[in-house]
N, C-alpha and C. Protein backbone atom coordinates (compact mmCIF):
# COMPACT_ATOMS: atom_id res chain seq x y z
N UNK A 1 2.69 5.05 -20.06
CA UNK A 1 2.67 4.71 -18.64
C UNK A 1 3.14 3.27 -18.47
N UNK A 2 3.63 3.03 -16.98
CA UNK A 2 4.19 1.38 -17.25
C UNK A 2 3.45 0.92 -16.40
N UNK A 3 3.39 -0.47 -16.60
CA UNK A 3 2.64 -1.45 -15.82
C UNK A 3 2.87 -1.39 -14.49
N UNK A 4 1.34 -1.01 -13.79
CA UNK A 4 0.98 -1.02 -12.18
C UNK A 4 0.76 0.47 -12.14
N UNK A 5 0.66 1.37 -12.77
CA UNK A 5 0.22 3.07 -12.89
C UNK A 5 -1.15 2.81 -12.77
N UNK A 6 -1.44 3.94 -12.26
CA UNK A 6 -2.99 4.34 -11.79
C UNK A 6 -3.11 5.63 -12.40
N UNK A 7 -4.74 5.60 -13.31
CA UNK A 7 -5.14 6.57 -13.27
C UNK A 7 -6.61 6.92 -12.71
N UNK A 8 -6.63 8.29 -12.43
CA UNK A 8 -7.78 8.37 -11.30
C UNK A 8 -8.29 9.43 -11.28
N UNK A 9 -9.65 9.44 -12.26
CA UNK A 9 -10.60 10.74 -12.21
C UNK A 9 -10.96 11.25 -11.35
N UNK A 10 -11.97 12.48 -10.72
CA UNK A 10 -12.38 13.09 -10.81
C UNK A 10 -13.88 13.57 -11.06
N UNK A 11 -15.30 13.01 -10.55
CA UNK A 11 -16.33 12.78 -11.16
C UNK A 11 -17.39 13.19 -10.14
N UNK A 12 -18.39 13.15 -9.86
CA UNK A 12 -19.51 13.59 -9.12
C UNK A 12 -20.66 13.00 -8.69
N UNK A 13 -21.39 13.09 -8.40
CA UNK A 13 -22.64 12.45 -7.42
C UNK A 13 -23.68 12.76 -8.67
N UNK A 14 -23.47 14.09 -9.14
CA UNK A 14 -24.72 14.69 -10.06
C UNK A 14 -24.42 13.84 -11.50
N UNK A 15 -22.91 13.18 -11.38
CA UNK A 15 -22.98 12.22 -12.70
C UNK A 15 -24.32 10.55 -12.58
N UNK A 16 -24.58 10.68 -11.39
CA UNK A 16 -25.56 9.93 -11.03
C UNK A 16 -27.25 10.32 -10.68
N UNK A 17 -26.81 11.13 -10.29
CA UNK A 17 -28.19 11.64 -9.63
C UNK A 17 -28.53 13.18 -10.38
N UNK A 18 -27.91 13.58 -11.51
CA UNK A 18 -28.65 14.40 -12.48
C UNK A 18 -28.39 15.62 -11.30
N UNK A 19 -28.33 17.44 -11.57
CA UNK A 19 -28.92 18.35 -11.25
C UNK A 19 -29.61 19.42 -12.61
N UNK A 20 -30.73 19.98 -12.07
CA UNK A 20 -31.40 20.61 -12.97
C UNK A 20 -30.46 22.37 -13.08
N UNK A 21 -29.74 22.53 -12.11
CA UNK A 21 -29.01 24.30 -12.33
C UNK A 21 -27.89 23.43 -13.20
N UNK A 22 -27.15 22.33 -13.20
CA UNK A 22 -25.66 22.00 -13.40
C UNK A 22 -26.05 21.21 -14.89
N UNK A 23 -26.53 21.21 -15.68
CA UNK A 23 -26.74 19.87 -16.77
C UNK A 23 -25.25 20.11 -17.62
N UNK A 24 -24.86 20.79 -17.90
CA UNK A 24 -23.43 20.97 -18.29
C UNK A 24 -21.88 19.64 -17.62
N UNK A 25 -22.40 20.31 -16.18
CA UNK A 25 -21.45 19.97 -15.37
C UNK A 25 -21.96 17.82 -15.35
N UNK A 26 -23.20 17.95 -15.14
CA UNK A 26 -23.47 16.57 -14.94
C UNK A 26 -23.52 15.81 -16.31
N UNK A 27 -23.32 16.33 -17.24
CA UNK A 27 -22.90 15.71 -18.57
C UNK A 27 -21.55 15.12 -18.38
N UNK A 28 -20.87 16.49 -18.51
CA UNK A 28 -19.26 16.22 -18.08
C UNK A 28 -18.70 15.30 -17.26
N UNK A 29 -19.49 14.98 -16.43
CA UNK A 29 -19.22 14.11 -15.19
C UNK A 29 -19.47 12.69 -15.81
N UNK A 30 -21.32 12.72 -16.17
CA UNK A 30 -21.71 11.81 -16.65
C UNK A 30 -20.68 11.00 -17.85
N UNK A 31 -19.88 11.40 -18.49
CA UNK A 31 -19.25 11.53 -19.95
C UNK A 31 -17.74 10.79 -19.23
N UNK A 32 -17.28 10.99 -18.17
CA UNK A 32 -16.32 10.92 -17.33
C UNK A 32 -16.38 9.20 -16.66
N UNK A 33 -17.23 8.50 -16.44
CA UNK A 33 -17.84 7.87 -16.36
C UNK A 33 -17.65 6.60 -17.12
N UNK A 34 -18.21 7.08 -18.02
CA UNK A 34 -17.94 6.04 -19.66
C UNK A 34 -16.42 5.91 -19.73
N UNK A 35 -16.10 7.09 -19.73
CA UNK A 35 -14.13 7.02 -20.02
C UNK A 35 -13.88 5.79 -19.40
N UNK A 36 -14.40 6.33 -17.75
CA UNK A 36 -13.60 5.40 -16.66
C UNK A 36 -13.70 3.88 -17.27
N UNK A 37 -14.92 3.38 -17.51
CA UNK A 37 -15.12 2.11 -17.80
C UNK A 37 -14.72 1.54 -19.17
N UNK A 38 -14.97 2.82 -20.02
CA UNK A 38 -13.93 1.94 -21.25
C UNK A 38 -12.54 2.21 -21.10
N UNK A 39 -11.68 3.15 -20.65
CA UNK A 39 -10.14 2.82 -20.70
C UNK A 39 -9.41 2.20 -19.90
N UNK A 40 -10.47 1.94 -18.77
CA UNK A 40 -10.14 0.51 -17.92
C UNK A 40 -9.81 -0.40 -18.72
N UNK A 41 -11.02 -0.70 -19.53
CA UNK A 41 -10.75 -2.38 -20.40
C UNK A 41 -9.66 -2.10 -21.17
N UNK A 42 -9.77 -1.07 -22.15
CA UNK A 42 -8.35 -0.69 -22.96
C UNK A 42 -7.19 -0.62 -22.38
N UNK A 43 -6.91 -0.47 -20.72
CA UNK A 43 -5.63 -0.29 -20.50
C UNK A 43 -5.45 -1.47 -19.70
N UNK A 44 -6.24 -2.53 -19.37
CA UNK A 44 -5.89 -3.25 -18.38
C UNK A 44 -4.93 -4.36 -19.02
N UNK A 45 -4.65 -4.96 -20.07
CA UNK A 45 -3.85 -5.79 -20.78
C UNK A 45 -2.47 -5.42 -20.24
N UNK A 46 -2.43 -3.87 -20.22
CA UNK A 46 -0.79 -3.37 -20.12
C UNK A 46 -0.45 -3.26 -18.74
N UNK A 47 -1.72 -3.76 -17.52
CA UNK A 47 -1.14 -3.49 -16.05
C UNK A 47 -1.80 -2.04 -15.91
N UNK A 48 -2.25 -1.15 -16.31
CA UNK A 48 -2.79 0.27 -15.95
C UNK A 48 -4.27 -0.41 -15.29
N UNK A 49 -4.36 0.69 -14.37
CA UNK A 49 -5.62 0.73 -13.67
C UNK A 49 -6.50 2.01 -13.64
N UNK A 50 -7.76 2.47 -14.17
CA UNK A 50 -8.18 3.28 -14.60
C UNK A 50 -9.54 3.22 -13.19
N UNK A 51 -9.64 4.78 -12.38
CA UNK A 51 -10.48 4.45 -11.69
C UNK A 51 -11.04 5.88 -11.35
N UNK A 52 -12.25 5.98 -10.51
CA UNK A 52 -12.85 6.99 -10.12
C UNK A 52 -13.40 7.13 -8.88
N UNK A 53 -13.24 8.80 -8.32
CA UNK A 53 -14.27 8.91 -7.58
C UNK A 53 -14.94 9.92 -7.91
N UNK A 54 -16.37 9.75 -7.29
CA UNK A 54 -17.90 10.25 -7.24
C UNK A 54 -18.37 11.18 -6.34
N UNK A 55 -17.48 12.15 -5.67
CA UNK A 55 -18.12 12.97 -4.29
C UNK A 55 -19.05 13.36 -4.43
N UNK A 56 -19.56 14.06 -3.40
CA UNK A 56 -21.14 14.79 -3.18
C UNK A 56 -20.39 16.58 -2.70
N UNK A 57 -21.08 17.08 -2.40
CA UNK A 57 -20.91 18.35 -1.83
C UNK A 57 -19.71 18.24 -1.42
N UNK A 58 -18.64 19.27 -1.45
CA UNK A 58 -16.98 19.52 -0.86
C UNK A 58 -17.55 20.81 -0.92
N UNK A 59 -16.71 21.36 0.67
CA UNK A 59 -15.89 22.34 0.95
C UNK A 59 -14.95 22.72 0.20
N UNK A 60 -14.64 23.75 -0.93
CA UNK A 60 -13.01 23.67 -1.66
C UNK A 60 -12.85 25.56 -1.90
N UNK A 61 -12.32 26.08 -1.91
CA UNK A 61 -11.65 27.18 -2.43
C UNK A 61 -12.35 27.57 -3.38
N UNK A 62 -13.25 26.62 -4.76
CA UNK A 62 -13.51 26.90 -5.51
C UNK A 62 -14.93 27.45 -5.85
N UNK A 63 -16.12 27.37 -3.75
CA UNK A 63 -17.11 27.30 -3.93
C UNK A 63 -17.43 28.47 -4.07
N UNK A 64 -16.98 29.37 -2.72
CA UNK A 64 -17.12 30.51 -2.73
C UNK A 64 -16.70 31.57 -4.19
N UNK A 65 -15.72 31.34 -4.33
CA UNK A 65 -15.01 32.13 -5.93
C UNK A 65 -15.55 32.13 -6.70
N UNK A 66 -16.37 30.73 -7.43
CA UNK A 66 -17.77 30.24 -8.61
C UNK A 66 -18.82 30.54 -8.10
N UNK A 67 -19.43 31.17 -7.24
CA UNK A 67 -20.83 31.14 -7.14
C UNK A 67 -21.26 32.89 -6.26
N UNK A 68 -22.71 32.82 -6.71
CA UNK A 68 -23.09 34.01 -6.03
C UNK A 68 -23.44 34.20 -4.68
N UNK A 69 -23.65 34.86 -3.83
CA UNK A 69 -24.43 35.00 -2.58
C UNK A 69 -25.16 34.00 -2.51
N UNK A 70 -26.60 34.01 -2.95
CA UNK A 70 -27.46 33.52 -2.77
C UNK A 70 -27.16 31.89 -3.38
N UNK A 71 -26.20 31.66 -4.58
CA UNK A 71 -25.99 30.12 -4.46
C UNK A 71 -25.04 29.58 -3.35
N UNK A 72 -24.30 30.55 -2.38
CA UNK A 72 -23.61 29.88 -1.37
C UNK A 72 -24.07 29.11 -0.46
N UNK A 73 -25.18 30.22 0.34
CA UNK A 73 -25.82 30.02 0.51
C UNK A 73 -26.68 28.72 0.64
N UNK A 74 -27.54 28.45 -0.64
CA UNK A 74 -28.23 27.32 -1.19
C UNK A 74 -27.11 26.13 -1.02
N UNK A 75 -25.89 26.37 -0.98
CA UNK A 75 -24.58 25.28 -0.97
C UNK A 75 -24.74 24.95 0.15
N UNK A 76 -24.52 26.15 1.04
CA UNK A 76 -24.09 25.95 2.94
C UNK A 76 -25.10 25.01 3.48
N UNK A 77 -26.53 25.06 2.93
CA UNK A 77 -27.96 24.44 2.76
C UNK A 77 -27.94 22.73 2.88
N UNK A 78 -26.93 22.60 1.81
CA UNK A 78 -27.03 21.27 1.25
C UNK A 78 -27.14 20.27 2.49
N UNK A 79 -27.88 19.15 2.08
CA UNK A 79 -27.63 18.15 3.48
C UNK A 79 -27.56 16.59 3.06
N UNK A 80 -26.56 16.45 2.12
CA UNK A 80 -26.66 14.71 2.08
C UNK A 80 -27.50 14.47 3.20
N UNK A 81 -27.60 12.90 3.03
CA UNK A 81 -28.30 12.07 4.54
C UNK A 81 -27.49 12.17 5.64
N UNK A 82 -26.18 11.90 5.34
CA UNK A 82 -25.08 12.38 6.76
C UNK A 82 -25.38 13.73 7.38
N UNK A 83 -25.75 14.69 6.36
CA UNK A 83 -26.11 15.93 7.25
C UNK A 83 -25.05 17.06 7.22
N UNK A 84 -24.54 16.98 6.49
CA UNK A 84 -23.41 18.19 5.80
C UNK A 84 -22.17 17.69 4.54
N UNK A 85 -22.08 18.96 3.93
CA UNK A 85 -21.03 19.40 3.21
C UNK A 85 -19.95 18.51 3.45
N UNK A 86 -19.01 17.59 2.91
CA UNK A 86 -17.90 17.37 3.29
C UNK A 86 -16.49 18.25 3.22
N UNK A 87 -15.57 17.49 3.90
CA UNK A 87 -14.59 18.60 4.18
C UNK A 87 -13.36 18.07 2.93
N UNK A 88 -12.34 18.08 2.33
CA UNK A 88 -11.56 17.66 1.41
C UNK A 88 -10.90 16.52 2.07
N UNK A 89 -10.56 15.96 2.74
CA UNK A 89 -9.84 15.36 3.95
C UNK A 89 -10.47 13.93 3.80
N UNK A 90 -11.90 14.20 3.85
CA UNK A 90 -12.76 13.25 4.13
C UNK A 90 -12.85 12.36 3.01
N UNK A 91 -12.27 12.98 1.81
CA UNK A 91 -12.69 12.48 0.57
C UNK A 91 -11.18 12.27 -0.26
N UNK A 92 -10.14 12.33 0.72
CA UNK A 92 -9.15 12.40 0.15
C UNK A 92 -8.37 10.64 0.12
N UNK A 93 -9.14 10.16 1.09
CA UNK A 93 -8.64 8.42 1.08
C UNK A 93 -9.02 7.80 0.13
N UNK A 94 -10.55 8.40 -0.24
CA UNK A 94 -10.59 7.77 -1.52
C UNK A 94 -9.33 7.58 -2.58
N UNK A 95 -8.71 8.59 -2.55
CA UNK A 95 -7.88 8.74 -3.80
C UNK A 95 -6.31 8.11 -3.95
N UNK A 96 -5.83 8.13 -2.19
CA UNK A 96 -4.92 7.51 -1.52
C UNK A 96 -5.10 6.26 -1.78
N UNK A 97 -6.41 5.41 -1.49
CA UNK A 97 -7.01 3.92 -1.81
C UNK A 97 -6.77 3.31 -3.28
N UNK A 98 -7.34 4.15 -3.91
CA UNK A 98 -7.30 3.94 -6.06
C UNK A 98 -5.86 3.82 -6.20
N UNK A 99 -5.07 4.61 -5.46
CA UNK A 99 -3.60 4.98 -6.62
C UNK A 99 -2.54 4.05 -5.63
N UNK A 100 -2.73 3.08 -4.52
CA UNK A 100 -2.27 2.10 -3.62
C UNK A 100 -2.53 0.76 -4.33
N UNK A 101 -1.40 0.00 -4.34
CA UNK A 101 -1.16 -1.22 -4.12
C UNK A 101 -2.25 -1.98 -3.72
N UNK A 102 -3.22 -1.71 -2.70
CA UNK A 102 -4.28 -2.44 -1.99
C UNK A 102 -5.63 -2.20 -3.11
N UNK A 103 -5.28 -1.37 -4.10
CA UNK A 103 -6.49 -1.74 -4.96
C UNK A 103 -6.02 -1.85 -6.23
N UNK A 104 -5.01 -2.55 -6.12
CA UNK A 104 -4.49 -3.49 -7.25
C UNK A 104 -5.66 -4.59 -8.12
N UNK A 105 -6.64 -4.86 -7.38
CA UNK A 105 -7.57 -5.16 -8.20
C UNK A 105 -8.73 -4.32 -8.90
N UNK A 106 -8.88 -3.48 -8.48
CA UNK A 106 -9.63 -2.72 -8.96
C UNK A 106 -9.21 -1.61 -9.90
N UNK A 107 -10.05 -1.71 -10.96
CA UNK A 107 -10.30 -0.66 -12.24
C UNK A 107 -11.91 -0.78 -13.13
N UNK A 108 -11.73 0.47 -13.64
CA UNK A 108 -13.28 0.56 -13.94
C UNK A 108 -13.83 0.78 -13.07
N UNK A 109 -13.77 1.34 -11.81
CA UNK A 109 -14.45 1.38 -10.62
C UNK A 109 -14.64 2.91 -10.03
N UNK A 110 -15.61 3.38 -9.65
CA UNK A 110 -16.03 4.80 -8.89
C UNK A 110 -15.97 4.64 -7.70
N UNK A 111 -15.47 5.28 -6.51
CA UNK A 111 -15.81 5.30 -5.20
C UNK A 111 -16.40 6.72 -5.04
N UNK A 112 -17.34 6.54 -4.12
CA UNK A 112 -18.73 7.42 -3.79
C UNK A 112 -18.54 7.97 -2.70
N UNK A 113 -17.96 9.03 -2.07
CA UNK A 113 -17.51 9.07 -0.74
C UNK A 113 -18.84 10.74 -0.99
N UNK A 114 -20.33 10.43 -0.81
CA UNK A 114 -20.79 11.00 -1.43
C UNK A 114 -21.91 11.54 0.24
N UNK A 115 -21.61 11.16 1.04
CA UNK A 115 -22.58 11.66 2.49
C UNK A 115 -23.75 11.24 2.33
N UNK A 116 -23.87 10.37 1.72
CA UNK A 116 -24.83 9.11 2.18
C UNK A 116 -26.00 9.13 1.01
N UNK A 117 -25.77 9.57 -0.34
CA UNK A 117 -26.62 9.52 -1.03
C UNK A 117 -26.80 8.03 -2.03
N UNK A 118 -27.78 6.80 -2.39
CA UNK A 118 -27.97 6.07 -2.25
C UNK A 118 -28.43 6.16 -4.02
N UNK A 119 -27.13 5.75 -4.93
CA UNK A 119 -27.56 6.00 -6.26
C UNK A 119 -27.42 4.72 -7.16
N UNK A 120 -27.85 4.70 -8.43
CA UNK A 120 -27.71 3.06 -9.00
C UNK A 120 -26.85 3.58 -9.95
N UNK A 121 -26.00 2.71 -9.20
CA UNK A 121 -24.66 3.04 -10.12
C UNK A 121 -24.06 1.68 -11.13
């Protein structure tokens, strides 16, 4: 990659805040995490910027298809503090932001576009 490339995970809320049905998934996430912050330092010498975001609940194609009735359900349920599910849209500036010029300083970094959940990150 050449100097001023962005790369830009992919990561979760439950990489912070743990779920007891998902420990798989919040490993993975969790594990995702570490990457971000060590291949930041490893790539930043060469101009690469290594970064993340952290959503909470999305709306995606993929909820309904992966899950049963009754976990949709439990999904449709969900209520960050904002008070719903986000939509893809909502969470998509994040990603527009990371891979822009305007966050030319930033790497090693997660953005949380997570509906208001309040984690120590």
């Amino acid at each position: 990659m050449k100097h001023g490339s962005s790369i830009i995970y992919s990561t979760s809320v439950v990489a912070y805040k743990g779920s007891p049905g998902l420990i798989d998934y919040s490993c993975t996430k969790a594990a995702q995490v570490g990457l971000i912050r060590s291949l930041s330092q490893q790539l930043a010498p060469r101009g690469i910027r290594v970064n993340g975001v952290a959503p909470g609940p999305v709306w995606t194609p993929l909820q309904p298809i992966s899950r049963t009735p009754e976990d949709m359900e439990n999904f449709e349920n969900k209520e960050p503090p904002l008070g719903r599910v986000a939509q893809p849209s909502e969470i998509a500036s994040s990603y527009v932001f990371l891979a822009s010029n305007d966050a030319s300083q930033f790497t090693g970094q997660v953005l949380h576009p997570n509906g208001g959940y309040v984690l120590n990150t």
